[in-house]
Protein backbone atom coordinates (compact mmCIF):
# COMPACT_ATOMS: atom_id res chain seq x y z
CA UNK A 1 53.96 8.31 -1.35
CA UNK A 2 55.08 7.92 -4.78
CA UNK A 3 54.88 4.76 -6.92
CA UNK A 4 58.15 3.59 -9.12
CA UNK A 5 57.46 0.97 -11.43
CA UNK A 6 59.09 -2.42 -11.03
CA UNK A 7 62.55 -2.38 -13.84
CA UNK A 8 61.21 -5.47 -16.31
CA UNK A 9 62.70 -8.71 -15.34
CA UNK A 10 64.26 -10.64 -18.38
CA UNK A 11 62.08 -13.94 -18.49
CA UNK A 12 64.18 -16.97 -16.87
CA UNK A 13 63.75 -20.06 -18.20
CA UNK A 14 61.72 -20.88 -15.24
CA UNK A 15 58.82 -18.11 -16.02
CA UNK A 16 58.93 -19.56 -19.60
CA UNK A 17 58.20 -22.75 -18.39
CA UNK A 18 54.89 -21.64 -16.53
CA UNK A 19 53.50 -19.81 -19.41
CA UNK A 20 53.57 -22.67 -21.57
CA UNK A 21 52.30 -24.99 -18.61
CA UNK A 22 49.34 -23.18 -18.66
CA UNK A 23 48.38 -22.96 -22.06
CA UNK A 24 44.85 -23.88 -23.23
CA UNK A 25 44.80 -27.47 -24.50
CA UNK A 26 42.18 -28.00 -27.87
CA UNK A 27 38.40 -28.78 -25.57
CA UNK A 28 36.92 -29.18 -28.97
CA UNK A 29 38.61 -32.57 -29.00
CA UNK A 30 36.09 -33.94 -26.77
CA UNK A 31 32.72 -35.04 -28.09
CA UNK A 32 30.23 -32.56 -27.42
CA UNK A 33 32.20 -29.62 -26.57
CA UNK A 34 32.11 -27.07 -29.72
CA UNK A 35 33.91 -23.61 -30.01
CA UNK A 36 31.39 -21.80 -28.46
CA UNK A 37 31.27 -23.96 -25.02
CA UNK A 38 35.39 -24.21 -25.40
CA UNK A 39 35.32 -20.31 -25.27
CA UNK A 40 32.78 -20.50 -22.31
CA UNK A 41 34.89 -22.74 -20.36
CA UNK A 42 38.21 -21.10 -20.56
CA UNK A 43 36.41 -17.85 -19.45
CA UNK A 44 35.17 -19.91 -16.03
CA UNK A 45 38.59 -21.09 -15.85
CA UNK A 46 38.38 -24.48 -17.54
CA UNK A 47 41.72 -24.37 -20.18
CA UNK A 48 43.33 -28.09 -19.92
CA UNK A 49 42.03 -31.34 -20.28
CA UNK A 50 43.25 -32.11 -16.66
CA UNK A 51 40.71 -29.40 -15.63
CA UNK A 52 37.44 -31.60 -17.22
CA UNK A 53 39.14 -34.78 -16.30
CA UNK A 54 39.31 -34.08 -12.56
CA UNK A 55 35.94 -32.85 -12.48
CA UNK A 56 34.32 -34.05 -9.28
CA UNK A 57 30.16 -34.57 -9.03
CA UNK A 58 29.80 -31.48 -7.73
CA UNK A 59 31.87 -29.87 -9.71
CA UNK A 60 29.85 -31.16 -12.75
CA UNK A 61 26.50 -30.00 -11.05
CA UNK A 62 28.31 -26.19 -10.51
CA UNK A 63 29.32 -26.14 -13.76
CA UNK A 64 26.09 -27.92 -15.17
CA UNK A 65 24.20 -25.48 -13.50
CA UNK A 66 25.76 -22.23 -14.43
CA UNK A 67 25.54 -23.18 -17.92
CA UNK A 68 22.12 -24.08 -17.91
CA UNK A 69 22.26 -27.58 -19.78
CA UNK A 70 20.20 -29.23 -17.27
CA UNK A 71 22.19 -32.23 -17.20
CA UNK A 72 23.56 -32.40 -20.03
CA UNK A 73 27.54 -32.67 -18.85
CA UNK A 74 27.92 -36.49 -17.72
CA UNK A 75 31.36 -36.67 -15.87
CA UNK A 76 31.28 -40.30 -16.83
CA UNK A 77 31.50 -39.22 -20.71
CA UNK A 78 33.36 -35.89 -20.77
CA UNK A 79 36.24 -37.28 -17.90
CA UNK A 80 37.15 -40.36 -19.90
CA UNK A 81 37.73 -38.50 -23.11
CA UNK A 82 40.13 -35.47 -21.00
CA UNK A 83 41.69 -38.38 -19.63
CA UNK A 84 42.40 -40.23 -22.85
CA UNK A 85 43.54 -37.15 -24.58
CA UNK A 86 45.87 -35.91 -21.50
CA UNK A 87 47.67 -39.25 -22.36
CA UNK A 88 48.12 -38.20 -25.86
């Protein structure tokens, strides 16, 4: 069985509009989050300020955990400030 590649679609407005949906907002705007962790984050998935600001308790353990601050991410200080800065 051969395999023909796909002919390249011409981006629709629609595709467009996904890309730039899921562009990485600036983490670093939220007090204690430096380049470093920003760069950590996006690479576990976190890239929007929605993504921190629906953070649930366990998902603040998980991530606490796997990043080995031993408490150190309080949802009660890093959701408020995603929230505030998803408003604009």
């Amino acid at each position: 069985m051969q395999v023909v590649p796909a002919k390249a679609a011409k981006p629709t407005r629609q595709k467009v509009a996904r890309v730039v949906e899921t562009q990485a907002d600036d983490l670093k705007q939220i007090s204690g989050i430096g380049p470093k962790l920003e760069q950590v984050l996006n690479g576990m998935g976190v890239r929007r300020y929605a993504d921190v600001a629906l953070w649930s308790d366990k998902d603040v353990q998980r991530i606490d955990d796997q990043l080995g601050f031993a408490g150190r991410i309080i949802a009660g200080r890093l959701g408020p400030q995603a929230k505030a800065l998803m408003k604009g």
